[in-house]
PDB file of N, CA and C in Angstrom:
ATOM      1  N   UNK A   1     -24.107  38.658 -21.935  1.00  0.00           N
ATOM      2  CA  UNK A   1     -25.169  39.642 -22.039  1.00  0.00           C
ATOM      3  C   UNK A   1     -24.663  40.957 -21.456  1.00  0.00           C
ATOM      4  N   UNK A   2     -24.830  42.206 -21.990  1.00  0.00           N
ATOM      5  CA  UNK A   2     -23.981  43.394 -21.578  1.00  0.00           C
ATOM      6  C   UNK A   2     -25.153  44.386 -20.612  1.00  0.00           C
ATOM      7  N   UNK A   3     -24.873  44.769 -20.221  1.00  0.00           N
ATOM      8  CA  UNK A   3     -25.854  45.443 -19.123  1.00  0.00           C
ATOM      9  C   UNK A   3     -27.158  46.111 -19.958  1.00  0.00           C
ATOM     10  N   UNK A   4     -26.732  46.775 -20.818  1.00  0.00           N
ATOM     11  CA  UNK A   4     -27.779  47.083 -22.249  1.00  0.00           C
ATOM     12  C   UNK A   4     -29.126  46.160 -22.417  1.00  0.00           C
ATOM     13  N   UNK A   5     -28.653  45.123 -22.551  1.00  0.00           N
ATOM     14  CA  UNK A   5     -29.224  43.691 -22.392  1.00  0.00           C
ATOM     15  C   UNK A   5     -30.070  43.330 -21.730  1.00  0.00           C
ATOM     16  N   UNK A   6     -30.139  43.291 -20.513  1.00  0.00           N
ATOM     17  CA  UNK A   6     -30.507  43.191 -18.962  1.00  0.00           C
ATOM     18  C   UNK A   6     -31.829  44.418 -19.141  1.00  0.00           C
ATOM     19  N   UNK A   7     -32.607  43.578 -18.209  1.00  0.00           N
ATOM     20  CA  UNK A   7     -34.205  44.068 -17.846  1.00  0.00           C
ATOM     21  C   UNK A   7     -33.795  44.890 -16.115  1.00  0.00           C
ATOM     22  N   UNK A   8     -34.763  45.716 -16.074  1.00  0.00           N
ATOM     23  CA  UNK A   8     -34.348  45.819 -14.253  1.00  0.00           C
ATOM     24  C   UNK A   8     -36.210  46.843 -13.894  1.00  0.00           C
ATOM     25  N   UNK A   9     -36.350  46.329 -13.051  1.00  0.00           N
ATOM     26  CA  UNK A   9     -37.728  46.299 -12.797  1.00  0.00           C
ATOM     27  C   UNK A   9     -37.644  47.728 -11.367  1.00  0.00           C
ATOM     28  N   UNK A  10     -38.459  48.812 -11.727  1.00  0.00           N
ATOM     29  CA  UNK A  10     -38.668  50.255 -10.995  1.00  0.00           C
ATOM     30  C   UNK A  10     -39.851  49.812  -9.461  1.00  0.00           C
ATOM     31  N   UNK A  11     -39.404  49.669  -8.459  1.00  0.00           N
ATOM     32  CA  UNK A  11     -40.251  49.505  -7.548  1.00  0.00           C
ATOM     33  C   UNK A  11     -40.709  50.736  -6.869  1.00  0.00           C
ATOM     34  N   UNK A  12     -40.372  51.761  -7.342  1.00  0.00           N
ATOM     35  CA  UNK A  12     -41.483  52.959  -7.130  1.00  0.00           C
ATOM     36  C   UNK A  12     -42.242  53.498  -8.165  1.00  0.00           C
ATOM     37  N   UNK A  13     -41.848  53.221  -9.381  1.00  0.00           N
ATOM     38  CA  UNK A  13     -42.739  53.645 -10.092  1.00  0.00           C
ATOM     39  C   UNK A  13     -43.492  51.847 -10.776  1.00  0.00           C
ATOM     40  N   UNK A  14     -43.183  50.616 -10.254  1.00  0.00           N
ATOM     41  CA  UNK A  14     -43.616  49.423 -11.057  1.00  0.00           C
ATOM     42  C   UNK A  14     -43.453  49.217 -12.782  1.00  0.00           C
ATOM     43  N   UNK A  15     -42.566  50.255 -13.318  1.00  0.00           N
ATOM     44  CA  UNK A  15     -42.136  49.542 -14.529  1.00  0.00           C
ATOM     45  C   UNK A  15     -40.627  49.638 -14.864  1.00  0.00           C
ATOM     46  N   UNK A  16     -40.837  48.935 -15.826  1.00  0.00           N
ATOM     47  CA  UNK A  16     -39.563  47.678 -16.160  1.00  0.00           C
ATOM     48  C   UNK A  16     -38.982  48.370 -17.366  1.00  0.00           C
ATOM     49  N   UNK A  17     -37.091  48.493 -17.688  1.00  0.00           N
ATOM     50  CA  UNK A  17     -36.612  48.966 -18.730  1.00  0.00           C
ATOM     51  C   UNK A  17     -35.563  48.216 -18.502  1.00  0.00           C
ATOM     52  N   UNK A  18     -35.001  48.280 -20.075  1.00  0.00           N
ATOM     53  CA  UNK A  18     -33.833  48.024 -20.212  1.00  0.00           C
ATOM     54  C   UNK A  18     -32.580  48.584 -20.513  1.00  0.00           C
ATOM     55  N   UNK A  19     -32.183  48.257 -20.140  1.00  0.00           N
ATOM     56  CA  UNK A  19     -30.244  49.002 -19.500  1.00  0.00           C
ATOM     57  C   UNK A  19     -30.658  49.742 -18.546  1.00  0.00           C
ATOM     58  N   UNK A  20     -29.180  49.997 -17.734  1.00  0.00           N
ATOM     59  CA  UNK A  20     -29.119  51.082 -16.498  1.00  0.00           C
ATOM     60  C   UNK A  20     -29.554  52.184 -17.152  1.00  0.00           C
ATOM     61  N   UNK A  21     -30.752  53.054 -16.004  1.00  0.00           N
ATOM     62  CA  UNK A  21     -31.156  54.113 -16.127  1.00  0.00           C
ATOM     63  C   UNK A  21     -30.658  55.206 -14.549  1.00  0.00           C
ATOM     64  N   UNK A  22     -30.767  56.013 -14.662  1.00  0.00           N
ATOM     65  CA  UNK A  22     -30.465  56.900 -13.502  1.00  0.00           C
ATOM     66  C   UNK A  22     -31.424  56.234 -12.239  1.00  0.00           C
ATOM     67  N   UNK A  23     -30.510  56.500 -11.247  1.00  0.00           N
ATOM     68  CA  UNK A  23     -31.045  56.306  -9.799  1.00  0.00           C
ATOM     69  C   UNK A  23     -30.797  54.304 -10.086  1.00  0.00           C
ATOM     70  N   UNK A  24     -30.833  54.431  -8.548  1.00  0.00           N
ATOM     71  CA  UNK A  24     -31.019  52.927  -8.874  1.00  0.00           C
ATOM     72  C   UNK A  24     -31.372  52.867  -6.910  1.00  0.00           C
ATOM     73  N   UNK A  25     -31.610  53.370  -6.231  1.00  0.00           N
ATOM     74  CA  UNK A  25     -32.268  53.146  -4.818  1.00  0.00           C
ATOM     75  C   UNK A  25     -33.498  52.294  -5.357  1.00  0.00           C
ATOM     76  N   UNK A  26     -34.454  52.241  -6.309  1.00  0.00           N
ATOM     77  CA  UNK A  26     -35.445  51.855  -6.262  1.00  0.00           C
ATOM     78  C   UNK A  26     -35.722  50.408  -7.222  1.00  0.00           C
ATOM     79  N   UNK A  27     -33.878  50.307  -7.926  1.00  0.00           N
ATOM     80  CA  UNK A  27     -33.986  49.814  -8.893  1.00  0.00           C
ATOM     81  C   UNK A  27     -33.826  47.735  -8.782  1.00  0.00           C
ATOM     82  N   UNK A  28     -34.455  46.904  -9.329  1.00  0.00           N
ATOM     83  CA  UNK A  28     -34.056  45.704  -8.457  1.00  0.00           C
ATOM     84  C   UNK A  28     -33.744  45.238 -10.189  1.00  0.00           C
ATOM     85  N   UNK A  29     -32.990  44.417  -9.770  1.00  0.00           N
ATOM     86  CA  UNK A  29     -32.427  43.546 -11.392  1.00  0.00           C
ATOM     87  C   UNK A  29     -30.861  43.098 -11.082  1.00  0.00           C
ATOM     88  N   UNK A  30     -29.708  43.076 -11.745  1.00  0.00           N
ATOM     89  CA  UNK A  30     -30.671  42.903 -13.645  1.00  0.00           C
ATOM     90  C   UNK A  30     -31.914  41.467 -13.703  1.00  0.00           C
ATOM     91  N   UNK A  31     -32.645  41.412 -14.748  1.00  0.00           N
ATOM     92  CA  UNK A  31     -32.995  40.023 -15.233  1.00  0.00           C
ATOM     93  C   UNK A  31     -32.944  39.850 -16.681  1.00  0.00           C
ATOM     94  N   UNK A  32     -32.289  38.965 -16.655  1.00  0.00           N
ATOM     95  CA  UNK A  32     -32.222  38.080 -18.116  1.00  0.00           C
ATOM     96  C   UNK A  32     -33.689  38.643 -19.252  1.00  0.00           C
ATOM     97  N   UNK A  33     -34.665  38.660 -18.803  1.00  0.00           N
ATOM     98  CA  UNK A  33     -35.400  38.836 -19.941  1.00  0.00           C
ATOM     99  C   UNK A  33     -36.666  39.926 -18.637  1.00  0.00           C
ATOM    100  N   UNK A  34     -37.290  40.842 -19.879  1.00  0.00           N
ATOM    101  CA  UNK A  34     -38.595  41.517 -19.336  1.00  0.00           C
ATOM    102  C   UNK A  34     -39.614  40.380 -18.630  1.00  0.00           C
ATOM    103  N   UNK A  35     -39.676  39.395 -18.973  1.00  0.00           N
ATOM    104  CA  UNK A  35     -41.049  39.169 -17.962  1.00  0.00           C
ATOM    105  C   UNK A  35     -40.422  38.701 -16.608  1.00  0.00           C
ATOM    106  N   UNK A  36     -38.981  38.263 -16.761  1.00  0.00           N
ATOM    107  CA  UNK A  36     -38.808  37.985 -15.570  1.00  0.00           C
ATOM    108  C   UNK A  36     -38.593  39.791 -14.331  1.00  0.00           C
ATOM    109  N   UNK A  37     -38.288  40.624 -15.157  1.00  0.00           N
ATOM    110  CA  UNK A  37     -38.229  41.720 -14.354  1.00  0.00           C
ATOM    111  C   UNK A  37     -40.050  41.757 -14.288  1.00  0.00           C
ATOM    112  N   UNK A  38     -40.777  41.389 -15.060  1.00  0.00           N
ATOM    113  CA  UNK A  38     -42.141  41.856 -14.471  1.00  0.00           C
ATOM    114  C   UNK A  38     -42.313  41.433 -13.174  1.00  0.00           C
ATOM    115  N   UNK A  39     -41.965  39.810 -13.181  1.00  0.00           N
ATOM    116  CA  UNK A  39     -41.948  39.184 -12.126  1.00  0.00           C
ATOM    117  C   UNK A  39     -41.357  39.376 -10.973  1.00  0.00           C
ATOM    118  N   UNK A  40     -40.663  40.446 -10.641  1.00  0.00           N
ATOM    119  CA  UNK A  40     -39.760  41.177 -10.080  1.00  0.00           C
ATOM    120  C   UNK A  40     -40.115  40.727  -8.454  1.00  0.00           C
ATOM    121  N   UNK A  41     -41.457  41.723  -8.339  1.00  0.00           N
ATOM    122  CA  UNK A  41     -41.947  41.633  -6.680  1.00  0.00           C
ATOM    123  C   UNK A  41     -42.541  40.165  -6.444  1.00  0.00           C
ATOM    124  N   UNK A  42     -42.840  39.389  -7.069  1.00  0.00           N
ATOM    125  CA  UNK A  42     -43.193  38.303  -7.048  1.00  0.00           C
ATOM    126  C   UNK A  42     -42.060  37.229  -6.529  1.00  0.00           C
ATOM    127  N   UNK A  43     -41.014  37.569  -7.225  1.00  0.00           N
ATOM    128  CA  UNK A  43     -39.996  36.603  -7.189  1.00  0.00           C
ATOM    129  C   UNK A  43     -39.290  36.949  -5.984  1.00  0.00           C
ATOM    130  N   UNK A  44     -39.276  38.139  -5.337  1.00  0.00           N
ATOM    131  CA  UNK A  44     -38.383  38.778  -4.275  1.00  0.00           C
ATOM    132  C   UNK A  44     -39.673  37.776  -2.794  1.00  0.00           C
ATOM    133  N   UNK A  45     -40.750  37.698  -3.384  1.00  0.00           N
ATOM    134  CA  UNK A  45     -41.602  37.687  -1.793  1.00  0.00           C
ATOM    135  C   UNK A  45     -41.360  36.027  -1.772  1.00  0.00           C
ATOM    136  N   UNK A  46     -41.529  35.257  -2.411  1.00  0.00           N
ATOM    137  CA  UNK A  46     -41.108  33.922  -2.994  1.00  0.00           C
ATOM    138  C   UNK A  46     -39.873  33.705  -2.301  1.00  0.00           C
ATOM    139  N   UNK A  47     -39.046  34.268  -2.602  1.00  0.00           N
ATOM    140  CA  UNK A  47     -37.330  34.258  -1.751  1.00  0.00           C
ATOM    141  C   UNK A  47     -37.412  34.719  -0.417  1.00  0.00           C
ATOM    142  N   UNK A  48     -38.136  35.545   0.017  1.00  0.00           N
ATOM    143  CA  UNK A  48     -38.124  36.008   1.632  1.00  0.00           C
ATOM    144  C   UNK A  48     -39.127  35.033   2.009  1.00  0.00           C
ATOM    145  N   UNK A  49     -39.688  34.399   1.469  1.00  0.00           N
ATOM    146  CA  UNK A  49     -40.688  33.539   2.475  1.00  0.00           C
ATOM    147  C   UNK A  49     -39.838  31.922   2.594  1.00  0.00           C
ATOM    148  N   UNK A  50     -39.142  31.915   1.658  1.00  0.00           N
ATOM    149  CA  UNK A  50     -38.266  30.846   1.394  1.00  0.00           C
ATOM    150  C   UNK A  50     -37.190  31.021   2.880  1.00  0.00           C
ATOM    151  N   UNK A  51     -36.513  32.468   2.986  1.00  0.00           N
ATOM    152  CA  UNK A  51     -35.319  32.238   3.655  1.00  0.00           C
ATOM    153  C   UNK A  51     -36.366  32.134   5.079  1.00  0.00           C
ATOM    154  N   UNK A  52     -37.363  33.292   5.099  1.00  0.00           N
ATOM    155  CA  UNK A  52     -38.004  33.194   6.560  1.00  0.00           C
ATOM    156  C   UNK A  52     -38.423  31.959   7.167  1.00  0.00           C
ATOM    157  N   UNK A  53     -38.756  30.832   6.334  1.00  0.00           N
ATOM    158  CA  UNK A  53     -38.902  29.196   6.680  1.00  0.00           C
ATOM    159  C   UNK A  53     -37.318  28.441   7.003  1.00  0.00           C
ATOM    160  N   UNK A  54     -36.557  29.325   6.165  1.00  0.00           N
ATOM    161  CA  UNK A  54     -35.219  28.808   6.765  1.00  0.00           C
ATOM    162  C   UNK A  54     -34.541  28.797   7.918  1.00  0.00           C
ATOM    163  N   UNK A  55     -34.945  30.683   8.063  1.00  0.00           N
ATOM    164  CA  UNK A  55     -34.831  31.227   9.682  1.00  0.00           C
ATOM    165  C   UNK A  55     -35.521  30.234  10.643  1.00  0.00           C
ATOM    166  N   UNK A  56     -36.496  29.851  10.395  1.00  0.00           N
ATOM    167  CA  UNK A  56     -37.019  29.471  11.531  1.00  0.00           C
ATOM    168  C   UNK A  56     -36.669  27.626  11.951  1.00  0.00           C
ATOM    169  N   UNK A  57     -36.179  27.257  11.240  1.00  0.00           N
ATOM    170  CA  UNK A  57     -35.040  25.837  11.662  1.00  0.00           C
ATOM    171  C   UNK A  57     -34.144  26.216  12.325  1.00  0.00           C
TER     172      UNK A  57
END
């Protein structure tokens, strides 16, 4: 899949394009397909609550 390809989800502005666009401080991706970049902030809080249960073993 070539970067073209690839979804990447805007966490200051909350929407989602495909291929690299300018800036990327705000930018989280790539993902395989648009809904998974919808899923973007969802999937990031899912993983920090995951490692933060880890931290704490």
């Amino acid at each position: 899949m070539s970067e073209n390809e690839q979804w990447y989800y805007d966490s200051a502005t909350g929407e989602v394009s495909q291929g690299k666009q300018e800036g990327f401080l705000d930018r989280m991706g790539p993902y395989p397909t648009r809904e998974a970049a919808e899923d973007a902030i969802a999937t990031a809080k899912e993983r920090n609550k995951a490692w933060d249960e880890e931290d704490e073993k």
